[in-house]
Every structure is written in structure tokens, then in C-alpha cells.
PDB file of N, CA and C in Angstrom:
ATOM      1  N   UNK A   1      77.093 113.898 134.726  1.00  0.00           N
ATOM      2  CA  UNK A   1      78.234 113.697 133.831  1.00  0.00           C
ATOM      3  C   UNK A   1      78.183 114.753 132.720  1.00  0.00           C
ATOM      4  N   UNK A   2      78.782 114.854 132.296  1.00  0.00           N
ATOM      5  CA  UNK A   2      79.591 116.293 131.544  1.00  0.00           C
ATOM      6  C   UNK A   2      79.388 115.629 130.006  1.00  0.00           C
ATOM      7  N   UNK A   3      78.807 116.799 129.067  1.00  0.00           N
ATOM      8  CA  UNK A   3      78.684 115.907 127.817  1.00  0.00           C
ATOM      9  C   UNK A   3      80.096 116.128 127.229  1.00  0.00           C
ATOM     10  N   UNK A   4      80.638 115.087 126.423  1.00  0.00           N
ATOM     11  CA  UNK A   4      81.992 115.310 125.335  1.00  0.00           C
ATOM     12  C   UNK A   4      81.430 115.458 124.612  1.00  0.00           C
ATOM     13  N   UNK A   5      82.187 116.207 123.499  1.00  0.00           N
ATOM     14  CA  UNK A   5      82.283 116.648 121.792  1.00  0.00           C
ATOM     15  C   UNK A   5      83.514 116.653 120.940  1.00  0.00           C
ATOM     16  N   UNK A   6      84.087 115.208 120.694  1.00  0.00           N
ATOM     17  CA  UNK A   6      84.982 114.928 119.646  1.00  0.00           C
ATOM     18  C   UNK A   6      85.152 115.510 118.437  1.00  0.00           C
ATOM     19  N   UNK A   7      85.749 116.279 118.126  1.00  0.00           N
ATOM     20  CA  UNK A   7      85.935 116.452 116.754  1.00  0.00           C
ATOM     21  C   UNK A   7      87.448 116.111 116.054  1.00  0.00           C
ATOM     22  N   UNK A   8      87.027 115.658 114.722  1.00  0.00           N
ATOM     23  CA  UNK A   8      87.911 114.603 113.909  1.00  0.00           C
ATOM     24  C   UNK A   8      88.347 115.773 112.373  1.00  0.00           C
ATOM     25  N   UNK A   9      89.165 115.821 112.057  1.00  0.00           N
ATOM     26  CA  UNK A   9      89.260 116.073 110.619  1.00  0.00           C
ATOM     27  C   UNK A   9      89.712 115.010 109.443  1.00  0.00           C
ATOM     28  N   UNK A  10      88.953 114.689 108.260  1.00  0.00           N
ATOM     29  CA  UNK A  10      89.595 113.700 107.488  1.00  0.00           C
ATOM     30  C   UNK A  10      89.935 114.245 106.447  1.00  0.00           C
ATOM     31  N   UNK A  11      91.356 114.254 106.312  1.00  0.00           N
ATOM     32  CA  UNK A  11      91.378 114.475 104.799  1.00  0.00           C
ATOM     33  C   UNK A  11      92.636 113.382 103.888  1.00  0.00           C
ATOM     34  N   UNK A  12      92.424 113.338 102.760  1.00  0.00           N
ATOM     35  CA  UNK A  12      92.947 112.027 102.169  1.00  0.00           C
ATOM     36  C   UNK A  12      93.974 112.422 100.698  1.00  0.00           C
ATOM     37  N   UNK A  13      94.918 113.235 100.220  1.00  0.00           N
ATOM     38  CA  UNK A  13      95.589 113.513  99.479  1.00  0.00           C
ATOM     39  C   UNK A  13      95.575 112.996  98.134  1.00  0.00           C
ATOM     40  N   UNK A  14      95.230 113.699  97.132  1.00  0.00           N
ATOM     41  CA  UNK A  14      95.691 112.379  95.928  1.00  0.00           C
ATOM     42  C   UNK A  14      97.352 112.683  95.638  1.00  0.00           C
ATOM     43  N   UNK A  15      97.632 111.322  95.322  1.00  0.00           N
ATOM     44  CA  UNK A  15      98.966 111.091  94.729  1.00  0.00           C
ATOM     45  C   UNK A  15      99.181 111.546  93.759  1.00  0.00           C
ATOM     46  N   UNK A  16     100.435 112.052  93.576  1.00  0.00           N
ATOM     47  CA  UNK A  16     100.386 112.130  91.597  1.00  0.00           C
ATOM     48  C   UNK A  16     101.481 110.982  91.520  1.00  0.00           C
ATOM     49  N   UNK A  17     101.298 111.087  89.905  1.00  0.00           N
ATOM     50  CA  UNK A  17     102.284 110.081  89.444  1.00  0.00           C
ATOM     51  C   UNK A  17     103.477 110.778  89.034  1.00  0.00           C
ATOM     52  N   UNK A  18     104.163 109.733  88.462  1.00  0.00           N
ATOM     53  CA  UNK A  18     105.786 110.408  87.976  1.00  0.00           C
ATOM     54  C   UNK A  18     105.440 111.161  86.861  1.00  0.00           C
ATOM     55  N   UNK A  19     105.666 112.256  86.308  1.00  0.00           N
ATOM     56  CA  UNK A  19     105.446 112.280  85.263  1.00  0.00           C
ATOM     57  C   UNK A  19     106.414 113.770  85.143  1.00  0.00           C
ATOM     58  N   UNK A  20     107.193 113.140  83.314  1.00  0.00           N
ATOM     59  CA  UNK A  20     108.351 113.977  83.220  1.00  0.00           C
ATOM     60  C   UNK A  20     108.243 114.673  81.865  1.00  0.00           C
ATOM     61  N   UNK A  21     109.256 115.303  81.399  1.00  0.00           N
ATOM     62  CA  UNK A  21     109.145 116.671  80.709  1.00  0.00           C
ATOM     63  C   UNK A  21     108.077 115.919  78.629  1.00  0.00           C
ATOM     64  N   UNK A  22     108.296 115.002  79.105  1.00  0.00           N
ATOM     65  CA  UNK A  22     108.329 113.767  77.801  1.00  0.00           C
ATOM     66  C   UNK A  22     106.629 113.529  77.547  1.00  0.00           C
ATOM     67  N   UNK A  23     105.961 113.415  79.204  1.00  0.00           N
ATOM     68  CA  UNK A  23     104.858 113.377  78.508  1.00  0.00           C
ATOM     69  C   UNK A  23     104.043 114.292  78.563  1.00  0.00           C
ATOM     70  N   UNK A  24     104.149 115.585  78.307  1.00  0.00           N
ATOM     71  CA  UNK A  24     103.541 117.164  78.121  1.00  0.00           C
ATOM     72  C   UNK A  24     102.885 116.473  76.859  1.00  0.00           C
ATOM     73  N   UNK A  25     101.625 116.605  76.440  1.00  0.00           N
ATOM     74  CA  UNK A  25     101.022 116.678  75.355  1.00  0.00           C
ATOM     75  C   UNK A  25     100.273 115.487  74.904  1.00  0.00           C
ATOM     76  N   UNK A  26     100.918 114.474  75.748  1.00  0.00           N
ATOM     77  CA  UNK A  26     100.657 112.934  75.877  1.00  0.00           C
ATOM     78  C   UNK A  26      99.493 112.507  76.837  1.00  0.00           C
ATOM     79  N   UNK A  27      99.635 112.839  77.655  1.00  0.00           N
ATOM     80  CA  UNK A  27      99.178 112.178  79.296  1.00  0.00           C
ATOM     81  C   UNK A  27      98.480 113.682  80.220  1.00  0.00           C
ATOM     82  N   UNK A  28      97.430 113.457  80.196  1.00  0.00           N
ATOM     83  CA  UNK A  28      96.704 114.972  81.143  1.00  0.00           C
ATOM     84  C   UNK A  28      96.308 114.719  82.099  1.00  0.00           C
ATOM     85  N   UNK A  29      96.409 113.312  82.515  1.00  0.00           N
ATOM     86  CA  UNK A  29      95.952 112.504  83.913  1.00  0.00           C
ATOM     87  C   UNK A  29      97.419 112.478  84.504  1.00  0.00           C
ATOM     88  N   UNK A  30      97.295 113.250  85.794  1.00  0.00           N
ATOM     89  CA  UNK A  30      98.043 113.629  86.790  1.00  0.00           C
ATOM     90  C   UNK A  30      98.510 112.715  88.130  1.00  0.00           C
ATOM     91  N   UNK A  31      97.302 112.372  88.118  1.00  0.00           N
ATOM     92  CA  UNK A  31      96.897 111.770  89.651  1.00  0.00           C
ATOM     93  C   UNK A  31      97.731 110.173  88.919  1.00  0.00           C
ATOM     94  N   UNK A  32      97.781 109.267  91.073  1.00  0.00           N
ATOM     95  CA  UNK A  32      98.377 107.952  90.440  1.00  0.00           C
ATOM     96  C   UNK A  32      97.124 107.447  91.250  1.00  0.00           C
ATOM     97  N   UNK A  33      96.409 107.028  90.201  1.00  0.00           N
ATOM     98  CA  UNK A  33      94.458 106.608  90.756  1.00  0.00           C
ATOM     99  C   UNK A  33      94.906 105.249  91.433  1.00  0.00           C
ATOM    100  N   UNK A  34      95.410 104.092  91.175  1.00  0.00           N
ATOM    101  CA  UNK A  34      96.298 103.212  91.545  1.00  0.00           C
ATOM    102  C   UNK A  34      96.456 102.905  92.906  1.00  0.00           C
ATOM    103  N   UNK A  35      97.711 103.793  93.154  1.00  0.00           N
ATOM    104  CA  UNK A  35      98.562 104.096  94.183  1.00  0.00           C
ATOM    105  C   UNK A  35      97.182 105.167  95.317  1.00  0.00           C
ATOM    106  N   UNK A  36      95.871 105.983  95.124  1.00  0.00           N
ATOM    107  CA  UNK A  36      95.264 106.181  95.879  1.00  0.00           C
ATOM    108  C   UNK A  36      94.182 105.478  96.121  1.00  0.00           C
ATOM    109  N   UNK A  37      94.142 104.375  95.656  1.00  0.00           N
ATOM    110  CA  UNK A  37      93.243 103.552  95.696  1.00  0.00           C
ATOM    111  C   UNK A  37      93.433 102.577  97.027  1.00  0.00           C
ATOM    112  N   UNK A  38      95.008 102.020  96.407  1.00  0.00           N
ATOM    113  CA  UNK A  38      95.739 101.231  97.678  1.00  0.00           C
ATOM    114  C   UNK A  38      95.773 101.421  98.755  1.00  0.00           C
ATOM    115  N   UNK A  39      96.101 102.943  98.746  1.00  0.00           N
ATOM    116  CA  UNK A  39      96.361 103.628 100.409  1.00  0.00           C
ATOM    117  C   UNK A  39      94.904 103.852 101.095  1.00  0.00           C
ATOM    118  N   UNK A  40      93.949 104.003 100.489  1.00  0.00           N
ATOM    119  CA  UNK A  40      92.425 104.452 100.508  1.00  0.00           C
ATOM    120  C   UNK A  40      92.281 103.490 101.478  1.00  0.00           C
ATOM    121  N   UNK A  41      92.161 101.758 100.454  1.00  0.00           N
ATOM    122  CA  UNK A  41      91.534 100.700 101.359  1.00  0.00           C
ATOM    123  C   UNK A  41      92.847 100.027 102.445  1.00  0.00           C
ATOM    124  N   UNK A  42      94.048 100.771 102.438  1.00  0.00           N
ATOM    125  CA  UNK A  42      94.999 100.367 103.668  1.00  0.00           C
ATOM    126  C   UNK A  42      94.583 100.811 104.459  1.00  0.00           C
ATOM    127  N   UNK A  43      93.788 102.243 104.736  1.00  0.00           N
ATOM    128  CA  UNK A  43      93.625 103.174 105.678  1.00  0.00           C
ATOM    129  C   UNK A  43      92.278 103.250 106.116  1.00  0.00           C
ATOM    130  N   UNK A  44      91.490 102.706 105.491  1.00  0.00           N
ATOM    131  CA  UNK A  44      89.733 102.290 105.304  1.00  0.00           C
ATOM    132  C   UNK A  44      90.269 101.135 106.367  1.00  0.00           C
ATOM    133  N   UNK A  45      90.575  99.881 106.196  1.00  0.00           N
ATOM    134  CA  UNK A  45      90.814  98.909 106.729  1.00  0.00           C
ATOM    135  C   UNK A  45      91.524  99.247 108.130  1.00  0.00           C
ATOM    136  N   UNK A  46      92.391  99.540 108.479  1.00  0.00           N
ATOM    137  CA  UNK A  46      93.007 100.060 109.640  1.00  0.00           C
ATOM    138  C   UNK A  46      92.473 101.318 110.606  1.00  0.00           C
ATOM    139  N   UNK A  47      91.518 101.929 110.249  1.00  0.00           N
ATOM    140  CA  UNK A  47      91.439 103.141 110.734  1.00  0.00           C
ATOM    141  C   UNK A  47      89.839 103.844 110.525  1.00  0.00           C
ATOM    142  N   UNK A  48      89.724 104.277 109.100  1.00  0.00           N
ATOM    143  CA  UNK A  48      88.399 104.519 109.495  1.00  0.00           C
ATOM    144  C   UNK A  48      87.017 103.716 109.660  1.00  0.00           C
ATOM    145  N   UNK A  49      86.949 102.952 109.877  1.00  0.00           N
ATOM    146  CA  UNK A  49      85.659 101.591 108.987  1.00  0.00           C
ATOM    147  C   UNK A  49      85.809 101.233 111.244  1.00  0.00           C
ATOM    148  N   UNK A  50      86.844 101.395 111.414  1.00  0.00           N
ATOM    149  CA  UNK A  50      87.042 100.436 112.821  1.00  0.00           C
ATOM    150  C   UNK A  50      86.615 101.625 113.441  1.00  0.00           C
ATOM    151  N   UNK A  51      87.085 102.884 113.548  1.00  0.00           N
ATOM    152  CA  UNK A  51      87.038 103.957 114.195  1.00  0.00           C
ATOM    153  C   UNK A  51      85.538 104.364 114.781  1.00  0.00           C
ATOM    154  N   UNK A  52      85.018 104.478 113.105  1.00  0.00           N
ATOM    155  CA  UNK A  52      83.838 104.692 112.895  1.00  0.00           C
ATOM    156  C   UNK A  52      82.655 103.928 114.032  1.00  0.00           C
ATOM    157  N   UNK A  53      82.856 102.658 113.626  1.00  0.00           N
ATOM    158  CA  UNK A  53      82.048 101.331 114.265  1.00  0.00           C
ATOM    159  C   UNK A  53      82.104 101.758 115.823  1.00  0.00           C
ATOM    160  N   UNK A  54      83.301 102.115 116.491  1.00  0.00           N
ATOM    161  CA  UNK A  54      83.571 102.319 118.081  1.00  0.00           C
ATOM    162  C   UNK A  54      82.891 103.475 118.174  1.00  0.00           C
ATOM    163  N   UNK A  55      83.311 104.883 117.283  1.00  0.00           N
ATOM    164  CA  UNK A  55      82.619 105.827 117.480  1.00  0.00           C
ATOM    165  C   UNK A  55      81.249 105.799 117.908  1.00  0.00           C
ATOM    166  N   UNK A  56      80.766 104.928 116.768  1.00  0.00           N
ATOM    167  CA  UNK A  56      78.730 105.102 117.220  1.00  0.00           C
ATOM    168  C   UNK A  56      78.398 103.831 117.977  1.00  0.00           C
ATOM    169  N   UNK A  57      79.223 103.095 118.721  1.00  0.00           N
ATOM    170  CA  UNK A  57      79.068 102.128 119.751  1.00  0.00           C
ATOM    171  C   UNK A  57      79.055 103.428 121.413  1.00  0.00           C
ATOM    172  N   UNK A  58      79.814 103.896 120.890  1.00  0.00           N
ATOM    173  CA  UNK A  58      80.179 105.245 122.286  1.00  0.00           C
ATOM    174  C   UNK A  58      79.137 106.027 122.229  1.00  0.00           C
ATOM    175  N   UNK A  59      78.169 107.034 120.799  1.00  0.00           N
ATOM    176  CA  UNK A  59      77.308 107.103 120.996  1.00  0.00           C
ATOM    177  C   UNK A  59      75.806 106.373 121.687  1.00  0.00           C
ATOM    178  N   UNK A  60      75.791 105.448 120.852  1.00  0.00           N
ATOM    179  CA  UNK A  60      74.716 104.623 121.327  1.00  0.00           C
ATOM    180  C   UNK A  60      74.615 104.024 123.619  1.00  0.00           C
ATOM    181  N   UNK A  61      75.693 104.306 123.605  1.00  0.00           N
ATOM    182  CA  UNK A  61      76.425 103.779 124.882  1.00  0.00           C
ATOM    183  C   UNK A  61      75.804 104.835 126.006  1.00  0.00           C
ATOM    184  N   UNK A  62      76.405 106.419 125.325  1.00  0.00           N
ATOM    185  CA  UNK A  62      76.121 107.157 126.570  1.00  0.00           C
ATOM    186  C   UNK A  62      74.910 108.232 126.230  1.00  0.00           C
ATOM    187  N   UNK A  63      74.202 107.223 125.345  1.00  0.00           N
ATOM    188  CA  UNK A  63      72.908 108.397 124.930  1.00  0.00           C
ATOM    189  C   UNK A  63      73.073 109.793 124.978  1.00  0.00           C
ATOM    190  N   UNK A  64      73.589 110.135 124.321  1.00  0.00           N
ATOM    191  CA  UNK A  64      73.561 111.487 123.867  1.00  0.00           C
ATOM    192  C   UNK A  64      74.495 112.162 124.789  1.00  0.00           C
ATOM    193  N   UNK A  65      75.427 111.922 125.470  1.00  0.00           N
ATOM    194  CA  UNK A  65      76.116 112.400 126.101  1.00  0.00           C
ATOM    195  C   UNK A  65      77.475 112.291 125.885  1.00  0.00           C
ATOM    196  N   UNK A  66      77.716 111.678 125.205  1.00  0.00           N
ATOM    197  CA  UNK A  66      79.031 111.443 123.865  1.00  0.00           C
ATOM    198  C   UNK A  66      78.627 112.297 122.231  1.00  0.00           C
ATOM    199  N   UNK A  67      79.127 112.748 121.972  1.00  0.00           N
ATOM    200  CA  UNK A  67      79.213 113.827 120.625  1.00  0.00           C
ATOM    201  C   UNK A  67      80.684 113.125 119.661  1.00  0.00           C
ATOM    202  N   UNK A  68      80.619 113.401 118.421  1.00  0.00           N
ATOM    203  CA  UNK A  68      81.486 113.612 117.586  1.00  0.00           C
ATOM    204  C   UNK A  68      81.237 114.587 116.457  1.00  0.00           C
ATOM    205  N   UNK A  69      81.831 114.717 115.751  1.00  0.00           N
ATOM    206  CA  UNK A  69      81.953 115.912 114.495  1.00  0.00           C
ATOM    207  C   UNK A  69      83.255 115.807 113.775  1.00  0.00           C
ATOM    208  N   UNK A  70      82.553 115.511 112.292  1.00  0.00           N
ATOM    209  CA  UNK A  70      83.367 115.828 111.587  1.00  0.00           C
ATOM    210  C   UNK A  70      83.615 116.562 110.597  1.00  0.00           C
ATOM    211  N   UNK A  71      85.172 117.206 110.277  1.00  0.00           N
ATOM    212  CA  UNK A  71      84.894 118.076 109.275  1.00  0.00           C
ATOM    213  C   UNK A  71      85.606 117.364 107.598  1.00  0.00           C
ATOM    214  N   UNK A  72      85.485 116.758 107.142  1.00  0.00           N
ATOM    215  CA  UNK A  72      85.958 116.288 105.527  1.00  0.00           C
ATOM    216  C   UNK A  72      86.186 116.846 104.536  1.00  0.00           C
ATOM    217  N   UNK A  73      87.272 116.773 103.708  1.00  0.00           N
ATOM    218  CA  UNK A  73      87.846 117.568 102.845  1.00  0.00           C
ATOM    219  C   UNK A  73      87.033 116.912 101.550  1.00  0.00           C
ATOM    220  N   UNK A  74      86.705 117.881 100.606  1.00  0.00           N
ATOM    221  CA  UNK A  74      85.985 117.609  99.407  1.00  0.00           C
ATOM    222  C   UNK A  74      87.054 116.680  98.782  1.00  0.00           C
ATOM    223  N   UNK A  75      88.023 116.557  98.827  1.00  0.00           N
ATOM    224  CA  UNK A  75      89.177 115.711  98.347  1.00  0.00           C
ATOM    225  C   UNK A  75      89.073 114.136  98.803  1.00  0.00           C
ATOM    226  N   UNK A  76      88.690 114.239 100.543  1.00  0.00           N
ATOM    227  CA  UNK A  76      88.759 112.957 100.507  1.00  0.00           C
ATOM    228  C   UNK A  76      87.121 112.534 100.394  1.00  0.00           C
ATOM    229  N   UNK A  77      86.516 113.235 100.428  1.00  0.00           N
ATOM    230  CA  UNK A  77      85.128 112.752  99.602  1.00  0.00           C
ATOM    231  C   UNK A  77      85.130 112.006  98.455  1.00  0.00           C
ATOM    232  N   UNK A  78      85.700 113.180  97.222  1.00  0.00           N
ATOM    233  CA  UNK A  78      85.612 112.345  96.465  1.00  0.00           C
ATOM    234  C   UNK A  78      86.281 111.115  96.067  1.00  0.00           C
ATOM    235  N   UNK A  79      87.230 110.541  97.033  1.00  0.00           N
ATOM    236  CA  UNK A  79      88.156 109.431  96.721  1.00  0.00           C
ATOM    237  C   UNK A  79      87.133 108.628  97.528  1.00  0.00           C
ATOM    238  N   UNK A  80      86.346 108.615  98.765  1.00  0.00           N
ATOM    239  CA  UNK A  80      85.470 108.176  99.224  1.00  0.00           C
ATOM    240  C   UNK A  80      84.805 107.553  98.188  1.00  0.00           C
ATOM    241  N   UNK A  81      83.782 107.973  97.790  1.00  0.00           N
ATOM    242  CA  UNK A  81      83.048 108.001  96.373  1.00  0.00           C
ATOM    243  C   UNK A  81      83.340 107.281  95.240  1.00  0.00           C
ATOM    244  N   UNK A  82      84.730 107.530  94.858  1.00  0.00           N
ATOM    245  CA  UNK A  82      85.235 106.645  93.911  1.00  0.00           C
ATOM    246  C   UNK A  82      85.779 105.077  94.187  1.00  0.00           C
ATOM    247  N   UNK A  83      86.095 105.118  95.430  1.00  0.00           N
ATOM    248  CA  UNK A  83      87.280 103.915  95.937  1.00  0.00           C
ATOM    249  C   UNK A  83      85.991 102.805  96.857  1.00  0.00           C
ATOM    250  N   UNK A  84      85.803 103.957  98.276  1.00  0.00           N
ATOM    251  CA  UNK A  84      85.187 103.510  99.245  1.00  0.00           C
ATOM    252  C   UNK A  84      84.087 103.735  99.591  1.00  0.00           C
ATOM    253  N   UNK A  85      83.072 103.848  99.058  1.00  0.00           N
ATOM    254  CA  UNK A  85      81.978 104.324  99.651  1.00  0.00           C
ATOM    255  C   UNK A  85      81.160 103.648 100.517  1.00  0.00           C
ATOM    256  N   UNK A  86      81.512 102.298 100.935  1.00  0.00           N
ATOM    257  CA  UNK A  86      81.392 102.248 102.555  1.00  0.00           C
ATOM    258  C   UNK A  86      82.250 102.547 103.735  1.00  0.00           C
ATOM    259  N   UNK A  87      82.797 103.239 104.001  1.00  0.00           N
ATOM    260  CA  UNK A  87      83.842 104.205 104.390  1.00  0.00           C
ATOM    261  C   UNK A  87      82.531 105.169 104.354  1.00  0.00           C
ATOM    262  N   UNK A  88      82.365 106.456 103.350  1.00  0.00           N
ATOM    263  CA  UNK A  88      81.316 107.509 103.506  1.00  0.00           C
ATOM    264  C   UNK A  88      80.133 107.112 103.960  1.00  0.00           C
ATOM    265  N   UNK A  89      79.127 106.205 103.596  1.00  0.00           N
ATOM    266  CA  UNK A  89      78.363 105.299 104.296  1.00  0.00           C
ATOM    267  C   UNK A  89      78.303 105.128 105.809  1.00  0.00           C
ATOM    268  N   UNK A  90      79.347 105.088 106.053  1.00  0.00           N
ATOM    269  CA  UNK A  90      79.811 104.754 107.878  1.00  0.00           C
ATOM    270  C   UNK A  90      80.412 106.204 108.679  1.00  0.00           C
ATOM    271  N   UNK A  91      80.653 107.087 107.691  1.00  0.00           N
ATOM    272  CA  UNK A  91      80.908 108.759 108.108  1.00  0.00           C
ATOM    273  C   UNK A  91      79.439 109.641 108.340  1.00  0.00           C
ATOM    274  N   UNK A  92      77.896 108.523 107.632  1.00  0.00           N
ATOM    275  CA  UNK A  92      77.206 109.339 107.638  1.00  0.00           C
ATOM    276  C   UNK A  92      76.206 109.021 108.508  1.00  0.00           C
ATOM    277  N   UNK A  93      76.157 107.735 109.121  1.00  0.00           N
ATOM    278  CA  UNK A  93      75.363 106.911 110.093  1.00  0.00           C
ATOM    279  C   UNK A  93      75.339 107.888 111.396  1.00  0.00           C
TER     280      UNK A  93
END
């Protein structure tokens, strides 16, 4: 049997918030921490946390004859880090 080698890219966007001509001088926080928080654990929950779990079930399965790789954006690291870090935890198993 023929080895596979999956490769995945994650990357995770921050949001910004609304922000209008009014609060120049006011407000230097850009991002809507909030609103990437939400989508973080919508997408943690649906997708990577499950993904993950099957992924190294497939390893463990075909001993070394199943591969994955991933490449992660320092972006969604650090929302990793801040939000989910069992999510990164389960990217590093």
C-alpha cells in the first residue's frame, strides 16, 4: 500500500469592527475580539477539534502509512492562543 500525505492549511482572519471617522483618537483597538472569538469556537466546534480527533485516529490506524501536514498562519495561532488553545493542543499531538 502506497503511503498518503495530507496536507491542510489553517488560517483564521481577525474581524475588525465598525469603526468610523468619529473615533480617530478615541479607540486604537481595531479588531472585533468578540465577534472572533464566536466564530473561533463555531469553527473549533464544527471542524477543527472533530477533524483533528479523525485525523490521528487515521494515523494511529495505518501506522505510519497515513501522513498529514500542516501549514498555520501566525494569525490563526495567535487567536488559537487567545480563544482556543485546545484547538492548538490538538494541532500539535
Amino acid at each position: 500500500m502506497p503511503s498518503v500525505c495530507f496536507y491542510f492549511q489553517v488560517h483564521q482572519p481577525f474581524r475588525l469592527k465598525r469603526y468610523s471617522f468619529f473615533d480617530i483618537g478615541r479607540d486604537h483597538f481595531y479588531e472585533d475580539d468578540e465577534k472572533n472569538r464566536l466564530i473561533l469556537d463555531k469553527v473549533s466546534e464544527k471542524c477543527y477539534l472533530k477533524t483533528n480527533r479523525k485525523m490521528l485516529e487515521l494515523i494511529n490506524r495505518h501506522k505510519g502509512k497515513f501522513r498529514i501536514s500542516y501549514s498555520i498562519s501566525g494569525v490563526a495561532i495567535e487567536q488559537f492562543e487567545k480563544h482556543r488553545p485546545d484547538v492548538l493542543q490538538s494541532l500539535l499531538i
